[in-house]
N, C-alpha and C. Protein backbone atom coordinates (compact mmCIF):
# COMPACT_ATOMS: atom_id res chain seq x y z
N UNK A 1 3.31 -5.00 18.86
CA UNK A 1 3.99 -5.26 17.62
C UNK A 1 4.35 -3.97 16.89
N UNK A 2 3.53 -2.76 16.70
CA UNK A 2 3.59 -1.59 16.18
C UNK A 2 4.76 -1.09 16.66
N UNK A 3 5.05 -1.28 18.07
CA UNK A 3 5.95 -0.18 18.69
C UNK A 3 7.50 -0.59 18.36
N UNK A 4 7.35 -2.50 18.06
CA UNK A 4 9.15 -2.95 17.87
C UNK A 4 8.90 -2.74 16.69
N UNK A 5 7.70 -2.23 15.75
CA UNK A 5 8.14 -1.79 14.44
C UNK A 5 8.75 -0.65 14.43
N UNK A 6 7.78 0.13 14.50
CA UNK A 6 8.81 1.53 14.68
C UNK A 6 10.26 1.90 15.32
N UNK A 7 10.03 1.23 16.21
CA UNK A 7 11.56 1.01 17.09
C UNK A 7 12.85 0.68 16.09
N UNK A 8 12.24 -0.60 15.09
CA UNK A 8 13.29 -0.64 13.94
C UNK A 8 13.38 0.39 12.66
N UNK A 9 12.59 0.97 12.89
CA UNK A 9 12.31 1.76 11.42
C UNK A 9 12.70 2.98 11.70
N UNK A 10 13.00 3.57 12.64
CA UNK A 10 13.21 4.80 13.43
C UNK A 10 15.06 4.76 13.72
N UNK A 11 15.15 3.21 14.06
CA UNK A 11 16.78 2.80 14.66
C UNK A 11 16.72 2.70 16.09
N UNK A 12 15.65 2.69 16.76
CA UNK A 12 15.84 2.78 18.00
C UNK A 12 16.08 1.16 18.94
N UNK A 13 16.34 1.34 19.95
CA UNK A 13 16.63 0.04 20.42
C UNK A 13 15.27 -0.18 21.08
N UNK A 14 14.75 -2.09 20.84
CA UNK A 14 13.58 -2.47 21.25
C UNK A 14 13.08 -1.81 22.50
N UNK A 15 14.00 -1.71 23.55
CA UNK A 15 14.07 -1.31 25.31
C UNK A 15 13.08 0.19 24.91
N UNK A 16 13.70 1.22 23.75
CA UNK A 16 13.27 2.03 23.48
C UNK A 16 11.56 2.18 23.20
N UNK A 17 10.81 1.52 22.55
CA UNK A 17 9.58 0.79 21.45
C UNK A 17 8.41 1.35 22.00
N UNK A 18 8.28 1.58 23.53
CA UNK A 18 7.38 2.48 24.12
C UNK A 18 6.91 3.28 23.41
N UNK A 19 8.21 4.26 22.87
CA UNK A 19 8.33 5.71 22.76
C UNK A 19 8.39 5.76 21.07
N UNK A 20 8.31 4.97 20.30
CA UNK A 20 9.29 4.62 18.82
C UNK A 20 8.41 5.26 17.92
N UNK A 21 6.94 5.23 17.94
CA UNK A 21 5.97 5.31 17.15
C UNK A 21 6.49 6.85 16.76
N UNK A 22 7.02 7.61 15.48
CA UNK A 22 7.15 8.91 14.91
C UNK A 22 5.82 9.53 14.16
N UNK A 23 4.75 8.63 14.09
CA UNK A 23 3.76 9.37 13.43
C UNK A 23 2.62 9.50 14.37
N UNK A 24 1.89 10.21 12.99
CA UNK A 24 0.77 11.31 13.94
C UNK A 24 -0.54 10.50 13.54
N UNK A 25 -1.72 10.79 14.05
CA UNK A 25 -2.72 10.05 13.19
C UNK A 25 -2.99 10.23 11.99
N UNK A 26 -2.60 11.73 11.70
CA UNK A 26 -3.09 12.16 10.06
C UNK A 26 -1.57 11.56 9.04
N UNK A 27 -0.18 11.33 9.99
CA UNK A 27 0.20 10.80 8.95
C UNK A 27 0.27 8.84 8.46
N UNK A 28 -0.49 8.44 9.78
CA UNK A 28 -0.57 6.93 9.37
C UNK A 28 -1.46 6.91 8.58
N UNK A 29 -2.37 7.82 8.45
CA UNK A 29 -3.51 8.01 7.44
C UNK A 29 -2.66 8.33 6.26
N UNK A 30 -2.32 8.60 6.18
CA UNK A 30 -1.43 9.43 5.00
C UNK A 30 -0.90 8.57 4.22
N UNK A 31 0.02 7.84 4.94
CA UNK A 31 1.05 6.70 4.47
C UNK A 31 0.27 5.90 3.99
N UNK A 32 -0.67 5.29 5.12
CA UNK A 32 -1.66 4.03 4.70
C UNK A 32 -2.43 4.32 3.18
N UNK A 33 -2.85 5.76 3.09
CA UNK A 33 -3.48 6.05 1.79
C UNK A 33 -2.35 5.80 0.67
N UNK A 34 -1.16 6.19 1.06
CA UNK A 34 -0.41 6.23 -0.06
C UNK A 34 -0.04 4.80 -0.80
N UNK A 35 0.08 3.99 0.64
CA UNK A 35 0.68 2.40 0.40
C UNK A 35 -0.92 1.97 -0.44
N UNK A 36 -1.88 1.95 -0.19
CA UNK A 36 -3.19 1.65 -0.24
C UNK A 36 -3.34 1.83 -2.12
N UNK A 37 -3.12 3.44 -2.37
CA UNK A 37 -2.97 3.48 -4.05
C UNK A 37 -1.59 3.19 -4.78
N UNK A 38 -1.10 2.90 -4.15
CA UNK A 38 0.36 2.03 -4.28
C UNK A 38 -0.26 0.47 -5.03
N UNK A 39 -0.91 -0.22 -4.48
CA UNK A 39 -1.30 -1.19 -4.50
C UNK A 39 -2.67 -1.01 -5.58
N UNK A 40 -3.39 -0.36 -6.12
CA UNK A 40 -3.63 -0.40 -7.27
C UNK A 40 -3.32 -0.44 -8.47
N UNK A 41 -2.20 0.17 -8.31
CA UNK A 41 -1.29 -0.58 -9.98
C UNK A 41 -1.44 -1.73 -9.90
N UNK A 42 -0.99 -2.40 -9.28
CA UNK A 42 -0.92 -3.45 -9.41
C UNK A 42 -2.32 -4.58 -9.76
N UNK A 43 -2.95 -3.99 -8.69
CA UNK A 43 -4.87 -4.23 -9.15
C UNK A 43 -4.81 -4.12 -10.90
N UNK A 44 -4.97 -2.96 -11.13
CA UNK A 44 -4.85 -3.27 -12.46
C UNK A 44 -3.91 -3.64 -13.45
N UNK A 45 -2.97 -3.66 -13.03
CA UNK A 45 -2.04 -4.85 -13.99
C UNK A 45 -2.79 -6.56 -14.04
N UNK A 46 -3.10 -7.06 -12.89
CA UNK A 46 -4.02 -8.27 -12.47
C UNK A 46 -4.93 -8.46 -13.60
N UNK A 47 -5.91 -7.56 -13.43
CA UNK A 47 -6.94 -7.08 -14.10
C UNK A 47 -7.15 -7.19 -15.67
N UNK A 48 -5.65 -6.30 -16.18
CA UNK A 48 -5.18 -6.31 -17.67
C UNK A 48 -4.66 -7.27 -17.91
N UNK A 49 -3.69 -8.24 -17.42
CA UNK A 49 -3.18 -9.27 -17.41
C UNK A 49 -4.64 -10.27 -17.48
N UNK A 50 -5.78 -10.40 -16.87
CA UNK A 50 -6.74 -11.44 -17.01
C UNK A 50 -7.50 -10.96 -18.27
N UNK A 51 -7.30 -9.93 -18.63
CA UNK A 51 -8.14 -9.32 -19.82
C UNK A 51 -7.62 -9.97 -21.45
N UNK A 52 -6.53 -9.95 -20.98
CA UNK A 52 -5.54 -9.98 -22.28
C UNK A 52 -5.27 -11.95 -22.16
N UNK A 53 -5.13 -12.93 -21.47
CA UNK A 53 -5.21 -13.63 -21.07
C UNK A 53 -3.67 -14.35 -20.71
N UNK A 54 -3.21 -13.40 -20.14
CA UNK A 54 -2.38 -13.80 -19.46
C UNK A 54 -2.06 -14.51 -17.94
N UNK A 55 -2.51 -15.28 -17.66
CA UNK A 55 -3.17 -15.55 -16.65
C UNK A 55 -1.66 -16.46 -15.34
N UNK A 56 -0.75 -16.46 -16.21
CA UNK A 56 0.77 -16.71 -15.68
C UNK A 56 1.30 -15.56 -14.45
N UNK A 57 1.01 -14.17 -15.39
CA UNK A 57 1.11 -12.71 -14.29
C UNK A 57 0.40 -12.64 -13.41
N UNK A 58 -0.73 -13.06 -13.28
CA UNK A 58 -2.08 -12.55 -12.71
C UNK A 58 -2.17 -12.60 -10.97
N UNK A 59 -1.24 -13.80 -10.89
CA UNK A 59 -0.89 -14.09 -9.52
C UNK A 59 0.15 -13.10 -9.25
N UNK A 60 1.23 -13.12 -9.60
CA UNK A 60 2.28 -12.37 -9.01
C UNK A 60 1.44 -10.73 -8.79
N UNK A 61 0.76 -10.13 -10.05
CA UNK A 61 0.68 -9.02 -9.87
C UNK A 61 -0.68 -9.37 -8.51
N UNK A 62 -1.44 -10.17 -8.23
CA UNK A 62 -2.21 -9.97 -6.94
C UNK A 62 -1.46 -9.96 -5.60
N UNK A 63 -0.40 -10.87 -5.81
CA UNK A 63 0.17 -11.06 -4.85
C UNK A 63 0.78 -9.70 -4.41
N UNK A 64 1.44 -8.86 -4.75
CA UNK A 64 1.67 -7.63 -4.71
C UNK A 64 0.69 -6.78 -4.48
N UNK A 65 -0.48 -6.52 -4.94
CA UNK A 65 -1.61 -5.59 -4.89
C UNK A 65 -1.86 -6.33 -2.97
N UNK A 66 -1.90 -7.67 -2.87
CA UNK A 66 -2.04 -8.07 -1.35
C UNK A 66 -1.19 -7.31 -0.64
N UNK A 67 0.16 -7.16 -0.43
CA UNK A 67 1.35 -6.56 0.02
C UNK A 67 1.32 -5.49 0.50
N UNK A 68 0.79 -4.54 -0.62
CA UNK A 68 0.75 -3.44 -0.22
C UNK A 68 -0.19 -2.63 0.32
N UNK A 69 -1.13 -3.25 -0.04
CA UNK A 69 -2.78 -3.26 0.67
C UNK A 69 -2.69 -3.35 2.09
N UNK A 70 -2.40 -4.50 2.28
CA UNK A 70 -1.98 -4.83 4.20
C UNK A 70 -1.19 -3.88 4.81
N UNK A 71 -0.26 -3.63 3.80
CA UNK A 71 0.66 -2.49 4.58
C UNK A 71 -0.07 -1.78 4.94
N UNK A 72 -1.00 -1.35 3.67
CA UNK A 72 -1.60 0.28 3.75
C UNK A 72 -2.59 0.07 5.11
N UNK A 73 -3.35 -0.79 5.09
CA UNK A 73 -4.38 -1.03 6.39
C UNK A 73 -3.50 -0.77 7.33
N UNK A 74 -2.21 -1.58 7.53
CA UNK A 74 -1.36 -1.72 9.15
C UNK A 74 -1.20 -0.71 9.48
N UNK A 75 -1.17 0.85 8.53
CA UNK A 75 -1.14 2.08 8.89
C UNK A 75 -2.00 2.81 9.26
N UNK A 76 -3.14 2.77 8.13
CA UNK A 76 -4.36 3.23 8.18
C UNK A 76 -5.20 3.17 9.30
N UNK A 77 -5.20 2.06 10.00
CA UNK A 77 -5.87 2.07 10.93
C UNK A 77 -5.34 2.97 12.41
N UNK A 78 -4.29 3.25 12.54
CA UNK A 78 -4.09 3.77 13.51
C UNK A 78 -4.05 5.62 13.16
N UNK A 79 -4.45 5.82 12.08
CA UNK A 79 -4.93 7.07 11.52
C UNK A 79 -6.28 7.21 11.55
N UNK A 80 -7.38 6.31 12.32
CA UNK A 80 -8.59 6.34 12.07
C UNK A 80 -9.06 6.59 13.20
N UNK A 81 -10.17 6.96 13.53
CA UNK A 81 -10.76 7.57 14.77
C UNK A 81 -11.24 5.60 15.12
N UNK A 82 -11.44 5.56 16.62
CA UNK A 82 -11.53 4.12 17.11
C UNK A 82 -12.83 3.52 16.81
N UNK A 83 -13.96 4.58 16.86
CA UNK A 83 -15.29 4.04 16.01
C UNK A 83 -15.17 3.77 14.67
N UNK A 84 -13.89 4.04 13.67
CA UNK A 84 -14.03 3.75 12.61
C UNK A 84 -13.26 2.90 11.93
N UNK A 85 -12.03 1.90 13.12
CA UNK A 85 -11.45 1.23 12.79
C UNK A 85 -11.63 -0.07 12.84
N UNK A 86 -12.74 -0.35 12.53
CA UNK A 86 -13.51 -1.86 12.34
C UNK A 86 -13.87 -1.85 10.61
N UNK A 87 -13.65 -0.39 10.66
CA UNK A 87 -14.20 -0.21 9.15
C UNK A 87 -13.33 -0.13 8.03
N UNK A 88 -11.87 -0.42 8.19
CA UNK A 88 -10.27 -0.24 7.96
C UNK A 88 -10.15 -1.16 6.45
N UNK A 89 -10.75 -2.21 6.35
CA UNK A 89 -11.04 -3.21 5.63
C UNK A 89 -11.74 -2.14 3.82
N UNK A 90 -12.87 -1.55 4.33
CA UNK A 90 -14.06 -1.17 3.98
C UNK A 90 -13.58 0.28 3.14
N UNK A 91 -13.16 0.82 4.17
CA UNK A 91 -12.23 2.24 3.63
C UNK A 91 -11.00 2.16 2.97
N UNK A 92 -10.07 0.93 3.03
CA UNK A 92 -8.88 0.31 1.92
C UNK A 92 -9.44 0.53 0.73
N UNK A 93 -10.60 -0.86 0.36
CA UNK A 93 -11.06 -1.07 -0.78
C UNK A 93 -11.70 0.29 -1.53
N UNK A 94 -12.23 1.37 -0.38
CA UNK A 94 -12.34 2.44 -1.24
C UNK A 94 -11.91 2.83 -2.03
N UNK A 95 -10.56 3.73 -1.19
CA UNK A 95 -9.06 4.20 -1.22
C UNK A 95 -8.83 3.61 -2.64
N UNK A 96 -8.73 2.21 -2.78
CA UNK A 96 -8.23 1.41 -4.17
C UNK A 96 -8.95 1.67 -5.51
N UNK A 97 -10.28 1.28 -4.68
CA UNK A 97 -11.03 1.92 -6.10
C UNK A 97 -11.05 3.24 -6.56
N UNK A 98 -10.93 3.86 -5.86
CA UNK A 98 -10.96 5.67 -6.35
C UNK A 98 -9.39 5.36 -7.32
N UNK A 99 -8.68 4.94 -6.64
CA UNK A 99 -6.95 5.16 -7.30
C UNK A 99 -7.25 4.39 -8.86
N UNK A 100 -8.34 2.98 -8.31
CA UNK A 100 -7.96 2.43 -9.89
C UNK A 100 -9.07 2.95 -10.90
N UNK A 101 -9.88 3.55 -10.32
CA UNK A 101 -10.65 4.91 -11.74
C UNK A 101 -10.00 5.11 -12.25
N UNK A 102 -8.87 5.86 -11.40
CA UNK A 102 -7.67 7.12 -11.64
C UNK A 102 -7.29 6.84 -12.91
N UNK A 103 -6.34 5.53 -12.31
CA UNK A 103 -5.95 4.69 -13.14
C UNK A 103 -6.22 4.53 -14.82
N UNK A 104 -7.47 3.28 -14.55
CA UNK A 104 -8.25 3.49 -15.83
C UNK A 104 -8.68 4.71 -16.83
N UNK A 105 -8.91 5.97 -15.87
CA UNK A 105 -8.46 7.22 -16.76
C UNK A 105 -7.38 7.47 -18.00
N UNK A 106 -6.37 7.09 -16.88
CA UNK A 106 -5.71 7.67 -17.32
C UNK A 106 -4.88 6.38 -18.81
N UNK A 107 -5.41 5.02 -18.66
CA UNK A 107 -5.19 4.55 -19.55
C UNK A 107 -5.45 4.72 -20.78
N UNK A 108 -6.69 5.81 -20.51
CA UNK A 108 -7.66 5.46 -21.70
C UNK A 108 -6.95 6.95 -22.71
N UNK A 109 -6.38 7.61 -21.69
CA UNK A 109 -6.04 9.20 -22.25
C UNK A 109 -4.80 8.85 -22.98
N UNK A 110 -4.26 7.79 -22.20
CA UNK A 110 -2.26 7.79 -22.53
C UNK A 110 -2.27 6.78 -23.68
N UNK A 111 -3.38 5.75 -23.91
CA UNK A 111 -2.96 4.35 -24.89
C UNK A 111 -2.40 4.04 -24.83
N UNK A 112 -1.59 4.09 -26.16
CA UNK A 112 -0.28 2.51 -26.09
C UNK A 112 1.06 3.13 -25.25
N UNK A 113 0.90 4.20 -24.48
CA UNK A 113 2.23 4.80 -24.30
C UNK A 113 1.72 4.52 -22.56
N UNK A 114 0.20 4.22 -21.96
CA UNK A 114 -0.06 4.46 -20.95
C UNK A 114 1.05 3.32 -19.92
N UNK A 115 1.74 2.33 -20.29
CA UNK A 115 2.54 1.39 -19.48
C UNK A 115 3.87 2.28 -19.22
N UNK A 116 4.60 2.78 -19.76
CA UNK A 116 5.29 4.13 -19.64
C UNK A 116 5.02 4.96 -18.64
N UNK A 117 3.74 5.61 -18.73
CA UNK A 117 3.51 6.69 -17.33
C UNK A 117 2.96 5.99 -16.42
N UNK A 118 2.45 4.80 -16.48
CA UNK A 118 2.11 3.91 -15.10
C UNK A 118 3.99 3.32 -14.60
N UNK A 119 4.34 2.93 -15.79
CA UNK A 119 5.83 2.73 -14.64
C UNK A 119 6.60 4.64 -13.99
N UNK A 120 6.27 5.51 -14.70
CA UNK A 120 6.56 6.46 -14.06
C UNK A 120 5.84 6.89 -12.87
N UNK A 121 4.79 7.20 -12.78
CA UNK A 121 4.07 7.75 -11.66
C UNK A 121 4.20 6.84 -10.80
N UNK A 122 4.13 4.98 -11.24
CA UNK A 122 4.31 4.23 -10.00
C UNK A 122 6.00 4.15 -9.41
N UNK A 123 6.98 4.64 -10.02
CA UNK A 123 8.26 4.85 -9.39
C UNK A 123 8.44 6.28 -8.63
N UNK A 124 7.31 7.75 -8.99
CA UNK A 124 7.41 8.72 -8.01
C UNK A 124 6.27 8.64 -6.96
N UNK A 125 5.52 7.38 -6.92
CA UNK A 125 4.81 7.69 -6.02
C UNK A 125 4.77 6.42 -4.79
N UNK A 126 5.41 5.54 -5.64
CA UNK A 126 5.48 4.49 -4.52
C UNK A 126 6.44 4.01 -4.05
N UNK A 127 8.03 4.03 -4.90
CA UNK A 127 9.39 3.83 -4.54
C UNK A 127 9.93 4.41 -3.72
N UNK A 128 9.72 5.47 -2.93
CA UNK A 128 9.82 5.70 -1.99
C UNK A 128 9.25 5.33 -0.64
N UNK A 129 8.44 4.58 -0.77
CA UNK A 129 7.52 3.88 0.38
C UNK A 129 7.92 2.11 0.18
N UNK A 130 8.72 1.91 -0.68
CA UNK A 130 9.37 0.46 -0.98
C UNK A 130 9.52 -0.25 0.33
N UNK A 131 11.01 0.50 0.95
CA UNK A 131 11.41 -0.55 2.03
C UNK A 131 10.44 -0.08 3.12
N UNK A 132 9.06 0.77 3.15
CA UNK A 132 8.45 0.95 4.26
C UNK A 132 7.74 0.05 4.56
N UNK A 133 7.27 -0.51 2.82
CA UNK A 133 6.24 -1.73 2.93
C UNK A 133 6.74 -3.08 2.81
N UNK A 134 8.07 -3.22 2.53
CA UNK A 134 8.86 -4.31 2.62
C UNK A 134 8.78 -4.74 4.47
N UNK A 135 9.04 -3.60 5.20
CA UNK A 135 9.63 -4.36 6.45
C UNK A 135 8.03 -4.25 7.17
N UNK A 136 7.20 -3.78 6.76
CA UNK A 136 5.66 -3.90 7.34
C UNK A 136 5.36 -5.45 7.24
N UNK A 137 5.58 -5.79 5.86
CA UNK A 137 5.18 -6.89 5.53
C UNK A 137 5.67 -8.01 6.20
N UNK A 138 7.09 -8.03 6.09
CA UNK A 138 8.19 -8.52 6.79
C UNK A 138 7.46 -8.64 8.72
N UNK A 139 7.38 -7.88 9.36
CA UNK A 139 7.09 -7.75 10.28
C UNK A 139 5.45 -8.28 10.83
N UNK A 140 4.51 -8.44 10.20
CA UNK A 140 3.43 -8.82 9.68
C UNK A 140 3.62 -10.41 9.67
N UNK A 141 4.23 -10.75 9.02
CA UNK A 141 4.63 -12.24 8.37
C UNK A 141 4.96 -12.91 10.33
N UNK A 142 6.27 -12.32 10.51
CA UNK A 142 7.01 -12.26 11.73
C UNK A 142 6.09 -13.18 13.12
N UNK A 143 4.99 -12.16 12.45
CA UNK A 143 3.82 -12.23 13.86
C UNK A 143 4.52 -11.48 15.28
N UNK A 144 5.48 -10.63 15.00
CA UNK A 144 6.07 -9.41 16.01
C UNK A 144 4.85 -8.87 16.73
């Protein structure tokens, strides 16, 4: 399934898919980390949204924090040494929690202005990984 992913994500033709995979282990690690705190905004939007009692958002924003999470694993794991990819699950939820400290930091520094630099930092740090985790997901769903 990995390889007709890449095969599409690369442009290559399926016949090609052998060969398609462009990353290295340190950068599926990479990506997967990135998609992985990608998906903590959204954690805590969930979070703030159940706080405040909005409980209408609460789904959509999980449903998303799911999304990108999976992505981040579908990567992550093939960035992981093979004794440690049972543990892919385990090391996500890390990954998330360290990001949504971050996070919560930085709410507490920014206040009422902090929804502002969470839509900024989350448009330079994750909009560029958009359609990566769109067609993961997509492909995922597929059962490719």
């Amino acid at each position: 399934m990995k390889r007709l992913l890449f095969a599409l994500l690369v442009g290559a033709t399926p016949a090609l898919a052998d060969d398609a995979d462009p990353f290295t282990p340190a950068q599926h690690y990479e990506i997967g980390q990135k998609l992985i705190h990608c998906s903590a905004y959204f954690r805590m939007g969930a979070e703030t949204a159940r706080r405040v009692g909005m409980t209408h958002n609460v789904t959509a924003f999980e449903d998303n924090e799911r999304g990108w999470s999976l992505a981040g694993m579908f990567m992550l794991v093939d960035g992981l040494s093979l004794d440690r990819q049972t543990e892919t699950k385990t090391i996500a939820k890390n990954m998330s929690d360290s990001k949504l400290t971050d996070l919560m930091a930085r709410k507490e520094l920014y206040g009422d202005s902090a929804g502002e630099e969470f839509a900024s930092l989350f448009a330079q740090e994750c909009q560029p990984l958009r359609e990566l985790q769109k067609t993961l997901v997509r492909v995922m769903r597929a059962g490719q």
